[in-house]
Protein backbone atom coordinates (compact mmCIF):
# COMPACT_ATOMS: atom_id res chain seq x y z
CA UNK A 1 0.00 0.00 0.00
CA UNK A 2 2.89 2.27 0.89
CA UNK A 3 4.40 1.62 -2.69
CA UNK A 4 1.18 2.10 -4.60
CA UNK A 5 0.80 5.91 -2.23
CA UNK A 6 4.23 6.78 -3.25
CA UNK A 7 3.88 6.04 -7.39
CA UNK A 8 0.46 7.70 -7.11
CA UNK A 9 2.06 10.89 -5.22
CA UNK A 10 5.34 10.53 -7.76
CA UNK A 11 2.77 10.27 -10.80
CA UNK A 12 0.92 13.27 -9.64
CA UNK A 13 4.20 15.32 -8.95
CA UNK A 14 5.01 14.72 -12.51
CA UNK A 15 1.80 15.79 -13.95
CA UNK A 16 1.66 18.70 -11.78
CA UNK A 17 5.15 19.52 -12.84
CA UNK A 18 4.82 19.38 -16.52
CA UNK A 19 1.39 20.87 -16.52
CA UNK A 20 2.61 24.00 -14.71
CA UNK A 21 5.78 24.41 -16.78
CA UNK A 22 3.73 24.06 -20.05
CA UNK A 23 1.32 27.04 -18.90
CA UNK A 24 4.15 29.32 -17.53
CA UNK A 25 6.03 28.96 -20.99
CA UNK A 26 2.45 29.66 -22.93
CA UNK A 27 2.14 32.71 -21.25
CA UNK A 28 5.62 33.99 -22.38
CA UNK A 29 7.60 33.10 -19.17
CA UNK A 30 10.99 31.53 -20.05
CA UNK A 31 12.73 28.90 -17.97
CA UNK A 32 16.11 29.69 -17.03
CA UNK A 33 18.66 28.11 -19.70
CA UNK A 34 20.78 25.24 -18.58
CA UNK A 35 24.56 26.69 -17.49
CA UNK A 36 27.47 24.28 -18.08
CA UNK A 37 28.58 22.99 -14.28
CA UNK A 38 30.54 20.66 -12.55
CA UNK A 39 28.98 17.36 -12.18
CA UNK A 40 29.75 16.78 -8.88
CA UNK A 41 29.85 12.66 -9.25
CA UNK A 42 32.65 10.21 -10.25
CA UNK A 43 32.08 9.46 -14.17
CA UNK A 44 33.29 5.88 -14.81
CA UNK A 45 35.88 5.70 -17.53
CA UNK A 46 33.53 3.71 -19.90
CA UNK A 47 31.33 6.53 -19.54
CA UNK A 48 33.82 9.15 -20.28
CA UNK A 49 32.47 11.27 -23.68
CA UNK A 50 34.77 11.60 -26.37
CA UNK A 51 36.97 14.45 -27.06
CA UNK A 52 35.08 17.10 -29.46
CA UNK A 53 32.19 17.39 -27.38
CA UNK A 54 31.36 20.04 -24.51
CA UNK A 55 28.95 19.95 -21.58
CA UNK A 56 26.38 22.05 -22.01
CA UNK A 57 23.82 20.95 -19.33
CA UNK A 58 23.68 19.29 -15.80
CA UNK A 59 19.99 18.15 -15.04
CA UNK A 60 18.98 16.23 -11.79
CA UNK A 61 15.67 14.29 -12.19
CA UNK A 62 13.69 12.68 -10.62
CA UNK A 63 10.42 9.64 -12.12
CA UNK A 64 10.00 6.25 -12.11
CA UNK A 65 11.43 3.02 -14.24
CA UNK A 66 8.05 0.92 -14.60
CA UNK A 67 8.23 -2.52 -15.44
CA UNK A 68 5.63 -4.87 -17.09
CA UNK A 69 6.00 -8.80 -16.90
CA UNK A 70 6.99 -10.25 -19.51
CA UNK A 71 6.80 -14.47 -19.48
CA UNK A 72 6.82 -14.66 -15.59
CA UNK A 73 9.48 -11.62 -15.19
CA UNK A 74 10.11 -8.03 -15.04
CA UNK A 75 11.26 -6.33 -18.14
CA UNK A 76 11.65 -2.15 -18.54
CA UNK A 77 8.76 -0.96 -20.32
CA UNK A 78 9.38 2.81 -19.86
CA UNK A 79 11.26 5.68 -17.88
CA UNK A 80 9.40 8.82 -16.59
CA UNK A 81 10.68 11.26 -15.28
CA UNK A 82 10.98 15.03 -14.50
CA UNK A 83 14.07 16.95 -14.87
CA UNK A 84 15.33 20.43 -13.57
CA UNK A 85 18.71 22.45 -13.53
CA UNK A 86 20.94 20.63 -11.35
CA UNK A 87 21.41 24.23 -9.49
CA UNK A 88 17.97 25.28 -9.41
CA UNK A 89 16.61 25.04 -6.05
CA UNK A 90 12.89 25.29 -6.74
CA UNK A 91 13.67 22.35 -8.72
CA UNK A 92 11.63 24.49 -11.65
CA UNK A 93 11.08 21.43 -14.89
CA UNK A 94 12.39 22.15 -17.63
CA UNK A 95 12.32 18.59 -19.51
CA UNK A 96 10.75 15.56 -19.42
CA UNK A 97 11.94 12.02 -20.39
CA UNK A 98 10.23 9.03 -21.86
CA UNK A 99 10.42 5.81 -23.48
CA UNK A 100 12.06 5.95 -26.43
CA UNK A 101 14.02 7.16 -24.65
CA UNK A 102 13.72 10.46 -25.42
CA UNK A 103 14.37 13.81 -23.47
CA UNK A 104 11.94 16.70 -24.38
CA UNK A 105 12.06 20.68 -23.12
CA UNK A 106 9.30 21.62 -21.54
CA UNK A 107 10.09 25.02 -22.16
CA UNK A 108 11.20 25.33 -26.00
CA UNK A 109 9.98 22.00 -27.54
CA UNK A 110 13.48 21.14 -28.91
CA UNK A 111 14.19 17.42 -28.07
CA UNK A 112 16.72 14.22 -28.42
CA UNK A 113 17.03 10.47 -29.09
CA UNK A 114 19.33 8.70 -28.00
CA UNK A 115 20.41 4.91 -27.63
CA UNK A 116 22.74 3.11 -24.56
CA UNK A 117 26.63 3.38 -25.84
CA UNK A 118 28.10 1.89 -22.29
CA UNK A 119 27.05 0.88 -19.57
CA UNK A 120 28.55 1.15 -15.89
CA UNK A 121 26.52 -1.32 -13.37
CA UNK A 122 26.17 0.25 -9.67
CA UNK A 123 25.11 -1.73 -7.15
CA UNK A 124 21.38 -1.47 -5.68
CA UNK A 125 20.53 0.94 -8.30
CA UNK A 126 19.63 1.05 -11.97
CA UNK A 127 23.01 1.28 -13.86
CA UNK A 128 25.19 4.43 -15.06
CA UNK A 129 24.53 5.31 -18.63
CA UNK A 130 26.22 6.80 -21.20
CA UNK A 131 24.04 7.56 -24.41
CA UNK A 132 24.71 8.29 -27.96
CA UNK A 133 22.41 10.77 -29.41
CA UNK A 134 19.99 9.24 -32.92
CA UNK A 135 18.05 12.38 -33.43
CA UNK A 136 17.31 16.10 -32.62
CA UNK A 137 14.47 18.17 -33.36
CA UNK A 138 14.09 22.22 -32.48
CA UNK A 139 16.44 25.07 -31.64
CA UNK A 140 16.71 24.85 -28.14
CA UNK A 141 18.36 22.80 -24.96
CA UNK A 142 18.25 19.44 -26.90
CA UNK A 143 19.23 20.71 -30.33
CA UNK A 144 22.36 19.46 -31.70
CA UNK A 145 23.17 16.81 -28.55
CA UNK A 146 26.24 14.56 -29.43
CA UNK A 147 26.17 12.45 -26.13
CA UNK A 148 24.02 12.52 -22.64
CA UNK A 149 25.31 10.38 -19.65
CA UNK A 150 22.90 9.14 -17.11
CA UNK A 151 24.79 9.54 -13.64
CA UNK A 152 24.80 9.06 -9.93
CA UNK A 153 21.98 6.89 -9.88
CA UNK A 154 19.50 5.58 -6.97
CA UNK A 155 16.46 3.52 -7.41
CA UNK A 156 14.73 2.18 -10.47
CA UNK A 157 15.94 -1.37 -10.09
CA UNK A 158 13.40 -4.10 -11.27
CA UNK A 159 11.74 -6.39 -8.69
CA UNK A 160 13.46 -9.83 -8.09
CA UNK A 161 10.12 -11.47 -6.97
CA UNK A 162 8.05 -13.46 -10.00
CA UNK A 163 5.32 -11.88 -11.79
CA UNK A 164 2.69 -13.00 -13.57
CA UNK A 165 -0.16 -12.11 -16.27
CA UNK A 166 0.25 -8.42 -17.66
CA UNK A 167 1.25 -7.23 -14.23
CA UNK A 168 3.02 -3.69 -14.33
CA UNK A 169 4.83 -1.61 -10.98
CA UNK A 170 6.72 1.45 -11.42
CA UNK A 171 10.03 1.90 -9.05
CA UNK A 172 11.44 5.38 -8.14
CA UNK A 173 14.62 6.57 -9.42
CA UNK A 174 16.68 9.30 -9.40
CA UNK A 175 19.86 10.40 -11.62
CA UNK A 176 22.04 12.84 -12.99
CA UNK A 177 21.57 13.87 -16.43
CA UNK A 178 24.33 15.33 -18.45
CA UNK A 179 23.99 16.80 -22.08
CA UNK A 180 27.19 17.14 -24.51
CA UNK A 181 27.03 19.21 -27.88
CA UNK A 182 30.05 19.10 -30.62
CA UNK A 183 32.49 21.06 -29.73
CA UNK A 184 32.50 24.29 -32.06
């Protein structure tokens, strides 16, 4: 019962979130742009992004991994999640990310597709990602993305127990997000 009050409160956070960011950028208001920033986490070596590429974004976030059963256990079916300038204290949105996956500003419409390049495994938490942009769209925070790494992780991971039917949970997570852009 707990879990079920948390992913209801989560989903409704998220909602809320995007819903109020998508009227305040209607009515003209601008979200602040993402600033370049130290990450603040370890970056795995496998995770490194390749020379010719700068940071141009630092995003924490916050959603859920849900999972759907799939022949008697747990496969991903989808992220969801909220993100917001890492240094941003009123944790404002300014993008959201889905299956796909895909990462899409809330505030300019620009977005990006991208696909796993490497993965880092971290114990007791959904594994360290670095990604490896297939498409952009728009003229804003996501045009143009080379790379995005998905760091210092917590949460997410799949349930060990058996499932059964078309069962579905979602587990919350929590992560880093950086963005990379070719250099000049």
């Amino acid at each position: 019962m707990k879990l079920a009050k948390r992913l209801i409160l989560t989903t409704t956070a998220l909602v809320t979130a995007a819903v109020g960011t998508f009227v305040g950028a209607t009515a003209g208001q601008a979200a602040p742009t993402p600033q370049p920033d130290r990450i603040g986490v370890d970056v795995p070596a496998v995770l490194k992004v390749p020379e010719g590429n700068k940071l141009t974004g630092v995003f924490s976030a916050e959603g859920v991994q849900t999972y759907t059963c799939t022949d008697g256990a747990w496969k991903l079916l989808e992220p969801a999640a909220t993100l917001w300038a890492k240094k941003d204290k009123s944790r404002r949105a300014v993008a959201l990310h889905s299956r796909g996956p895909v990462w899409v500003s809330t505030v300019d419409g620009s977005a990006v597709n991208a696909a796993a390049a490497a993965t880092s495994p971290k114990e007791g938490t959904i594994p360290e990602l670095l990604l490896k942009s297939t498409a952009t769209r728009g003229t804003g925070v996501f045009a143009d993305v080379s790379y995005l790494q998905r760091l210092n992780t917590s949460g997410g991971v799949a349930p060990t127990t058996a499932c059964t039917g078309t069962d579905q949970i979602s587990v919350p997570y929590a992560a880093t997000y950086t963005i990379y852009k070719p250099a000049a």
